[in-house]
PDB file of N, CA and C in Angstrom:
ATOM      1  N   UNK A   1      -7.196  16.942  -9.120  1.00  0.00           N
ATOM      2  CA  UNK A   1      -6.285  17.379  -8.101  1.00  0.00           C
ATOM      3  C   UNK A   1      -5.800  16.150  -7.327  1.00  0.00           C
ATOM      4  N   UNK A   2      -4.437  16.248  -7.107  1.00  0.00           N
ATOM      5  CA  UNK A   2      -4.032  14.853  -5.782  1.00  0.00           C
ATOM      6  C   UNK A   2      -3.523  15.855  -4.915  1.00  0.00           C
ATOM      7  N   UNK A   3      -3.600  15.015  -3.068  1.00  0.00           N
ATOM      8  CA  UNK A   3      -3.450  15.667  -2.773  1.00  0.00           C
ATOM      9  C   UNK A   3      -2.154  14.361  -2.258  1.00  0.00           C
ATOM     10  N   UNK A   4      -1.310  14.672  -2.043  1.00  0.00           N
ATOM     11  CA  UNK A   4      -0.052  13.913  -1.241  1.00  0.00           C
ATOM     12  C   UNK A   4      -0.038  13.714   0.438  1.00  0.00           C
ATOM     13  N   UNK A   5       0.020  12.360   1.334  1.00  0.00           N
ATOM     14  CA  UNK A   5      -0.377  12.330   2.110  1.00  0.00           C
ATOM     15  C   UNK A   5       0.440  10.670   2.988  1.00  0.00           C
ATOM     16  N   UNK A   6       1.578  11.801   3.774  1.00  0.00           N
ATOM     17  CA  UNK A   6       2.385  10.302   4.075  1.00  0.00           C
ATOM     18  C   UNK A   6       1.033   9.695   5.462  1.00  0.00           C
ATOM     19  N   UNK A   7       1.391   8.389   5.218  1.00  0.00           N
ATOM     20  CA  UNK A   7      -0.286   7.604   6.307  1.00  0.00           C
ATOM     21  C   UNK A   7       0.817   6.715   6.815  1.00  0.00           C
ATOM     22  N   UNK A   8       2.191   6.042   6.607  1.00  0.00           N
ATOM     23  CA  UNK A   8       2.599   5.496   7.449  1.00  0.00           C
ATOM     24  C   UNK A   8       4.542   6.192   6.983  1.00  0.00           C
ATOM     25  N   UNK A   9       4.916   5.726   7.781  1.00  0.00           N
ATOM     26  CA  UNK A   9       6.711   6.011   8.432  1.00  0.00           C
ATOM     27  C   UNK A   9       7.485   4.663   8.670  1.00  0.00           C
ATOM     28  N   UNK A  10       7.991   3.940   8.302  1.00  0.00           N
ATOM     29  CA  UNK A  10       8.670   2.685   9.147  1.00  0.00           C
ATOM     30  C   UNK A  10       9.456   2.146   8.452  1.00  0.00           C
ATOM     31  N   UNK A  11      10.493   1.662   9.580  1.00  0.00           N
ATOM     32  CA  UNK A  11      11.828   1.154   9.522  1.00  0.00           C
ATOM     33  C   UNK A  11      11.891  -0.316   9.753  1.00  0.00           C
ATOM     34  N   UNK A  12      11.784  -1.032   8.156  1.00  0.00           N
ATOM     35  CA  UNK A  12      11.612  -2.592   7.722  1.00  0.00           C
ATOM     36  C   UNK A  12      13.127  -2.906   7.202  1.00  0.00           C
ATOM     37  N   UNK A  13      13.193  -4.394   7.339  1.00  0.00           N
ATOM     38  CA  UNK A  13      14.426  -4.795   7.233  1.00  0.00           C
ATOM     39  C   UNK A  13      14.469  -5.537   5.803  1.00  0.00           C
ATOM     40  N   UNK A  14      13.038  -5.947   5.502  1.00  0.00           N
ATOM     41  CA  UNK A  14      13.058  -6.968   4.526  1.00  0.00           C
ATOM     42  C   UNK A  14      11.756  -6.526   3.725  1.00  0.00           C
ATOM     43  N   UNK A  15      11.411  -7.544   2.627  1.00  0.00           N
ATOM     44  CA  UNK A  15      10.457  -6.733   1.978  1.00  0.00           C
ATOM     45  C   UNK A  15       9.127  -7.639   2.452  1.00  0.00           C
ATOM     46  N   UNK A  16       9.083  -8.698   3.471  1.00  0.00           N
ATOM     47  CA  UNK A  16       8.317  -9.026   3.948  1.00  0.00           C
ATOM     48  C   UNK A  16       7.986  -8.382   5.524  1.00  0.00           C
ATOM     49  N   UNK A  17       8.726  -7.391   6.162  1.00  0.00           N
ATOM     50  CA  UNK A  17       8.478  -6.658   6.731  1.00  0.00           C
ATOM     51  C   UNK A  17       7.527  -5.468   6.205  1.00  0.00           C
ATOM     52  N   UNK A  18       8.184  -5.027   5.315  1.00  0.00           N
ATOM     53  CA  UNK A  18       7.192  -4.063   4.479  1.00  0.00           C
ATOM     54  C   UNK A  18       5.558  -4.337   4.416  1.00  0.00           C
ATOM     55  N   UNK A  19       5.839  -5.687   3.478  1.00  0.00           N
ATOM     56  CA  UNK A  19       4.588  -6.099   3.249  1.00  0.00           C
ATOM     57  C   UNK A  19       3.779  -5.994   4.935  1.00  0.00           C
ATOM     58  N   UNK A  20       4.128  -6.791   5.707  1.00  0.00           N
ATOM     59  CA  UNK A  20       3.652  -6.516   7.166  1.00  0.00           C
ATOM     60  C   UNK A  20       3.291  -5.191   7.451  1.00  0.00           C
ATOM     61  N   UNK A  21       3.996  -4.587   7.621  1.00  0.00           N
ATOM     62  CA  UNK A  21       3.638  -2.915   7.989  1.00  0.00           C
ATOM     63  C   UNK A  21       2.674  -2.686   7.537  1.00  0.00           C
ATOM     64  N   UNK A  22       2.515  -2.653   6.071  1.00  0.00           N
ATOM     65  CA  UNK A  22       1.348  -1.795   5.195  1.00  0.00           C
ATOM     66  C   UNK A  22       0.056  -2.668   5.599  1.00  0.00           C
ATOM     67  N   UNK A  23       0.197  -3.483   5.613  1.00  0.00           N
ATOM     68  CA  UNK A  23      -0.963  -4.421   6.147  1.00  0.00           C
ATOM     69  C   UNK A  23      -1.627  -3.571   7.806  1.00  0.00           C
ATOM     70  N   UNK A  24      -1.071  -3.247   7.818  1.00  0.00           N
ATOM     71  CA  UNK A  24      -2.046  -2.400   9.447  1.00  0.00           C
ATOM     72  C   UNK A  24      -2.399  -0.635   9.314  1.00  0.00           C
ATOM     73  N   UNK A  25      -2.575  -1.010   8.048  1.00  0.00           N
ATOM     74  CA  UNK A  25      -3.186   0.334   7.387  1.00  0.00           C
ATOM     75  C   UNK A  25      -4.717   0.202   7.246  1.00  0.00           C
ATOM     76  N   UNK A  26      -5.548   1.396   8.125  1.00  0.00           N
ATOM     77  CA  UNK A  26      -6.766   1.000   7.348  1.00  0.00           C
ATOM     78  C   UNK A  26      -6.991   1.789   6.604  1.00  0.00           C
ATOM     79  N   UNK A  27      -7.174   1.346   5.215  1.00  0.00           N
ATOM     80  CA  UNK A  27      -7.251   1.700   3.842  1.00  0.00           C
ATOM     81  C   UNK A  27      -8.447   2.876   3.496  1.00  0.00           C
ATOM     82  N   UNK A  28      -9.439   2.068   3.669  1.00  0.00           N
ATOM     83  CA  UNK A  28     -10.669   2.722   3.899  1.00  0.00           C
ATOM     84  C   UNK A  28     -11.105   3.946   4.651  1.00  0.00           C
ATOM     85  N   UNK A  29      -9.576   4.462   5.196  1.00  0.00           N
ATOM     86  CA  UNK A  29      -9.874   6.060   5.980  1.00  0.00           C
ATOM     87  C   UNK A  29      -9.137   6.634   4.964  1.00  0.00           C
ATOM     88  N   UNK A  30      -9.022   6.150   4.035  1.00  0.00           N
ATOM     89  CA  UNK A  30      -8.365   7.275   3.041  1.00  0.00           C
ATOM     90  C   UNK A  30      -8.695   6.861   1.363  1.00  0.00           C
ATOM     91  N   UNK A  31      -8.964   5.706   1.432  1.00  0.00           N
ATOM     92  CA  UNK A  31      -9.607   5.464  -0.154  1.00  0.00           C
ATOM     93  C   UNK A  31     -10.952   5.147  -0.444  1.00  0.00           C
ATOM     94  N   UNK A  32     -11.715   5.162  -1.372  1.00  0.00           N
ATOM     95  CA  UNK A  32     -12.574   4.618  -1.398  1.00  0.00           C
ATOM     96  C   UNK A  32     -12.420   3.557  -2.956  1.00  0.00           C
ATOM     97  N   UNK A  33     -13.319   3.130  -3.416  1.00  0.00           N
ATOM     98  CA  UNK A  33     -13.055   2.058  -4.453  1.00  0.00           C
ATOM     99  C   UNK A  33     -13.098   3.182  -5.836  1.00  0.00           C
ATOM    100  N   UNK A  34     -13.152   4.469  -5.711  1.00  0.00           N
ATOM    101  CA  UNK A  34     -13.539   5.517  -6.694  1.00  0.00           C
ATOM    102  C   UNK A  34     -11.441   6.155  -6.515  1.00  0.00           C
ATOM    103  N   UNK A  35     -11.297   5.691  -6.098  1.00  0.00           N
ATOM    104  CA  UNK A  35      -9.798   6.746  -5.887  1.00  0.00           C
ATOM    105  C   UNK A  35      -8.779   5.781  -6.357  1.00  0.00           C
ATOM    106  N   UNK A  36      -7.917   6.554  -6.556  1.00  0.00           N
ATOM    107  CA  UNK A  36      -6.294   5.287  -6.887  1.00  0.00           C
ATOM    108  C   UNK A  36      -5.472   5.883  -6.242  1.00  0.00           C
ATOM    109  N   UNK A  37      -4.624   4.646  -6.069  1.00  0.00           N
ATOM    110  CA  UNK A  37      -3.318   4.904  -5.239  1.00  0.00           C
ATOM    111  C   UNK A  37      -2.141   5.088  -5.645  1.00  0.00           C
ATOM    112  N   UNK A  38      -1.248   6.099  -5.099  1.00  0.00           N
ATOM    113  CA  UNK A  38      -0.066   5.752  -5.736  1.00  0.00           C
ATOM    114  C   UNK A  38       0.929   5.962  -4.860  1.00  0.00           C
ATOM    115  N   UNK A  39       2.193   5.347  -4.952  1.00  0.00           N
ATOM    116  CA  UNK A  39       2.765   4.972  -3.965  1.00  0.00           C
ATOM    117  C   UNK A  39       4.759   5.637  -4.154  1.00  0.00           C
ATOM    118  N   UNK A  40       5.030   6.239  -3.318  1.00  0.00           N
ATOM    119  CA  UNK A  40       6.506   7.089  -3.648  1.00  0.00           C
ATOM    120  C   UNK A  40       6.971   6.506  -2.945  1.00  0.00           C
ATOM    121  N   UNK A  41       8.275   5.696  -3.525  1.00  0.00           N
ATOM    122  CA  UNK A  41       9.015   5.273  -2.306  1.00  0.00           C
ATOM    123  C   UNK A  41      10.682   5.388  -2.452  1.00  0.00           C
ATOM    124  N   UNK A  42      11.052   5.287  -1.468  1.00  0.00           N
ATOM    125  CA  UNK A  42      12.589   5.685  -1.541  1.00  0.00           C
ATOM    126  C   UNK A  42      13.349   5.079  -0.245  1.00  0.00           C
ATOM    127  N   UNK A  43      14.490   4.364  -1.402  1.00  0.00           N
ATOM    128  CA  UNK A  43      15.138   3.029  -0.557  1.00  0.00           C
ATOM    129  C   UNK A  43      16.547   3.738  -0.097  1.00  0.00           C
ATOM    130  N   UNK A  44      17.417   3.326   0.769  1.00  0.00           N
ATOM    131  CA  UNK A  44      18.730   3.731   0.868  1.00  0.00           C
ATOM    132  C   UNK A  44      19.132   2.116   2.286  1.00  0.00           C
ATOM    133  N   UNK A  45      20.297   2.091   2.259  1.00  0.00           N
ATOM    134  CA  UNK A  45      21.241   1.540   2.888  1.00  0.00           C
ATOM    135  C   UNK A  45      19.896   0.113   3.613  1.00  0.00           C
ATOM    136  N   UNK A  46      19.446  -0.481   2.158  1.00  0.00           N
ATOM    137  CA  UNK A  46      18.126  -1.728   2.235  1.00  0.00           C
ATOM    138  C   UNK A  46      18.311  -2.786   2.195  1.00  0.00           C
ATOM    139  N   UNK A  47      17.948  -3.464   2.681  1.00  0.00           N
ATOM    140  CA  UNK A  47      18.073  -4.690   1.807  1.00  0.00           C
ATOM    141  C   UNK A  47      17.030  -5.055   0.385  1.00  0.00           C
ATOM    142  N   UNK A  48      16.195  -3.903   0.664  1.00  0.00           N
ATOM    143  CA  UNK A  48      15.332  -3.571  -0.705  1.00  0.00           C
ATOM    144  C   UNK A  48      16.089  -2.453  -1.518  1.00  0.00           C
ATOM    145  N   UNK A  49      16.541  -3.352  -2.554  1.00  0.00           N
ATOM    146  CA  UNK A  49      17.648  -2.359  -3.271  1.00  0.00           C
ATOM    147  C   UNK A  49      16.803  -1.435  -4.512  1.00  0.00           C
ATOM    148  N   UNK A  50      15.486  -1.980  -4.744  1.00  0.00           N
ATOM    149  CA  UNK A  50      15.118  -1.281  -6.054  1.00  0.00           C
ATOM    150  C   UNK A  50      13.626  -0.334  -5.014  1.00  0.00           C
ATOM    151  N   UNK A  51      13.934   0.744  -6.152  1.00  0.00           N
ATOM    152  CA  UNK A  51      12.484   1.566  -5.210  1.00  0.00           C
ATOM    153  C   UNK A  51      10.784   1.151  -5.860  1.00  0.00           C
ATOM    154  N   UNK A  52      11.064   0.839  -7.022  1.00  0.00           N
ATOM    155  CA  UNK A  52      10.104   0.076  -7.656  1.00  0.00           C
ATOM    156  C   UNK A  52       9.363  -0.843  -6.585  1.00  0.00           C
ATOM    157  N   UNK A  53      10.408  -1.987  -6.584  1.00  0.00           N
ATOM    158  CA  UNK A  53      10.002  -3.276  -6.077  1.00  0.00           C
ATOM    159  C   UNK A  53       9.115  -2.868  -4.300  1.00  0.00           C
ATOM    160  N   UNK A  54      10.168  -1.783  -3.961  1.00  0.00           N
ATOM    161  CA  UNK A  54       9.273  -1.359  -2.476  1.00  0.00           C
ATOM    162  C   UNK A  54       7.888  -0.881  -3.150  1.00  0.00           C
ATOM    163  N   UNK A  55       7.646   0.134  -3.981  1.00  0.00           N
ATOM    164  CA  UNK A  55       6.361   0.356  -4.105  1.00  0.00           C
ATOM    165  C   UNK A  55       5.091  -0.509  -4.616  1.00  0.00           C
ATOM    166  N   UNK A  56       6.078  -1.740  -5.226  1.00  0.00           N
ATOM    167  CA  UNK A  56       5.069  -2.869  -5.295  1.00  0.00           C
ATOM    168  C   UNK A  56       4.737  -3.377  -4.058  1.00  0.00           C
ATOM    169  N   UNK A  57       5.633  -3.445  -3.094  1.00  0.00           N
ATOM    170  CA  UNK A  57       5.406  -4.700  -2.109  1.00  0.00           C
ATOM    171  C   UNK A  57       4.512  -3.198  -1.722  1.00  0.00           C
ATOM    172  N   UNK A  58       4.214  -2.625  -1.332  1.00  0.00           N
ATOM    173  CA  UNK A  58       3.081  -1.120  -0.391  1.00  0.00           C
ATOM    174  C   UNK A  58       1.708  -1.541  -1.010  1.00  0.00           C
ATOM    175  N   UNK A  59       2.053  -1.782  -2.493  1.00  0.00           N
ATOM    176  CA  UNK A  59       0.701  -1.886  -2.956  1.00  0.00           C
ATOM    177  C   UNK A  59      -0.419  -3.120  -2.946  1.00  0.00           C
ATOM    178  N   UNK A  60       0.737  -4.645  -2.562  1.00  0.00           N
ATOM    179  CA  UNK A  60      -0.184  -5.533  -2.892  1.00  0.00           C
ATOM    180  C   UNK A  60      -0.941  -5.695  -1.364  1.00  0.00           C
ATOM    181  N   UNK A  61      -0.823  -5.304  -0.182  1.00  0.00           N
ATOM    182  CA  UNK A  61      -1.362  -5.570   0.837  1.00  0.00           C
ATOM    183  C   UNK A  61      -2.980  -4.918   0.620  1.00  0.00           C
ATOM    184  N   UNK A  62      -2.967  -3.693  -0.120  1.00  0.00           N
ATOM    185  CA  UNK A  62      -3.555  -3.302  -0.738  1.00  0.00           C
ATOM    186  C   UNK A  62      -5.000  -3.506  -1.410  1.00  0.00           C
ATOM    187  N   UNK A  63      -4.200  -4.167  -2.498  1.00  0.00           N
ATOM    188  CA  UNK A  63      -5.118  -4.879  -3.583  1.00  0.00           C
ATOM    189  C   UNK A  63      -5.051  -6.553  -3.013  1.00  0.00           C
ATOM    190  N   UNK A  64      -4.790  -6.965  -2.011  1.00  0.00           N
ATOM    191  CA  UNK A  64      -5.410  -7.954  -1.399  1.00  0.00           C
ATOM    192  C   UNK A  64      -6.202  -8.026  -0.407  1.00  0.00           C
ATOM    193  N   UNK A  65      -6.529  -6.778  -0.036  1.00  0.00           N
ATOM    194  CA  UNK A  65      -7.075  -6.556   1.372  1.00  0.00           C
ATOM    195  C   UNK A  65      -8.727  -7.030   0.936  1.00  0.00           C
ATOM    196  N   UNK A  66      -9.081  -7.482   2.735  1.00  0.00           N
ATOM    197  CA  UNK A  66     -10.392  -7.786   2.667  1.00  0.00           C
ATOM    198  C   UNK A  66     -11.525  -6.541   1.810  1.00  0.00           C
ATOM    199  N   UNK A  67     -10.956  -5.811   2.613  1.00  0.00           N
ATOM    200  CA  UNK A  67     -12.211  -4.311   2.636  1.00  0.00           C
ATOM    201  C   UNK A  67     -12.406  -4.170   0.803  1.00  0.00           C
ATOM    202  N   UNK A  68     -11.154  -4.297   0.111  1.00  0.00           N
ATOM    203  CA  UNK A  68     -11.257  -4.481  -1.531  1.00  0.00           C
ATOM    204  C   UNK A  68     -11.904  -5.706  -1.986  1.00  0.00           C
ATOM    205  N   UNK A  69     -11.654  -6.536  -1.454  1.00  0.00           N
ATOM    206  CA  UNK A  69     -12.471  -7.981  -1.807  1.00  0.00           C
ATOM    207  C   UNK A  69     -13.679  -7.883  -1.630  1.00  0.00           C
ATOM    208  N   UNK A  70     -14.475  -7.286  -0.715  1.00  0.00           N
ATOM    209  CA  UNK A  70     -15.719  -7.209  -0.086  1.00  0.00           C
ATOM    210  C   UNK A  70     -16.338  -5.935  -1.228  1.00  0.00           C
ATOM    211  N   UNK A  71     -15.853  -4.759  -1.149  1.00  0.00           N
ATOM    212  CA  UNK A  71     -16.022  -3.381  -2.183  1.00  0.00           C
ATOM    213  C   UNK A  71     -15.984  -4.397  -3.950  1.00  0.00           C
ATOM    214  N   UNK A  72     -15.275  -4.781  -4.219  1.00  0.00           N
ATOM    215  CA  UNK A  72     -15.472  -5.642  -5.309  1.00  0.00           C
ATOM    216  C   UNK A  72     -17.079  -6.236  -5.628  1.00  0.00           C
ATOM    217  N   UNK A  73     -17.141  -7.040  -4.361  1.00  0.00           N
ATOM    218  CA  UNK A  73     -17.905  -8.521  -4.912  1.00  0.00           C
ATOM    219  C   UNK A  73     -19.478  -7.460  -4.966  1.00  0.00           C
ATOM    220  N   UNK A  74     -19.552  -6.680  -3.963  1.00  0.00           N
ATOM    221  CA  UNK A  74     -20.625  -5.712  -4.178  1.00  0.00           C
ATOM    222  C   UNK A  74     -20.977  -5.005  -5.324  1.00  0.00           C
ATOM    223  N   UNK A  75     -19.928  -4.433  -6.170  1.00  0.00           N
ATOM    224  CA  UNK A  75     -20.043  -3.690  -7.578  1.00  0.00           C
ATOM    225  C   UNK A  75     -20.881  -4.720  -8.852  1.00  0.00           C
ATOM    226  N   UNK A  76     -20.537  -6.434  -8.096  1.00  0.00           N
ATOM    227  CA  UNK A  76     -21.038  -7.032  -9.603  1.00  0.00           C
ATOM    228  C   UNK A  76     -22.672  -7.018  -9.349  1.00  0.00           C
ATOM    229  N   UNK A  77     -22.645  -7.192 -10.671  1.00  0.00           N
ATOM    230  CA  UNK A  77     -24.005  -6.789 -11.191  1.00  0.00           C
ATOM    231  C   UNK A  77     -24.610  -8.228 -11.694  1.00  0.00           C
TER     232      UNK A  77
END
């Protein structure tokens, strides 16, 4: 089952704004290292012209975040 669940709203100019935004997400109230993410996005009148490229930039703040780095280094064995 997924369940769909908007966690942020915002009005970015650039795709390093983006990246900014998603970065003040805490991740960890909604994922754990057992879940995946996926990301819907939808561009109009952007300077992010592809909707792709927005759902990349959502995701790498993401998969760079501390709380994943830390959940990582714990799993090795």
């Amino acid at each position: 089952m997924r369940v769909l669940v908007p966690i942020l709203e915002v009005t970015v100019a650039s795709p390093d704004e983006l990246y900014q935004a998603v970065q003040t997400i805490d991740w960890s109230r909604y994922l754990t290292p057992e879940h995946t993410l996926a990301v819907d996005s939808n561009v109009r009148d952007s300077r992010i012209t592809h909707s792709k490229y927005a759902a990349l930039r959502v995701k790498m703040p993401f998969a760079t975040s501390s709380w994943l780095a830390t959940v990582v280094a714990e799993r090795r064995y």
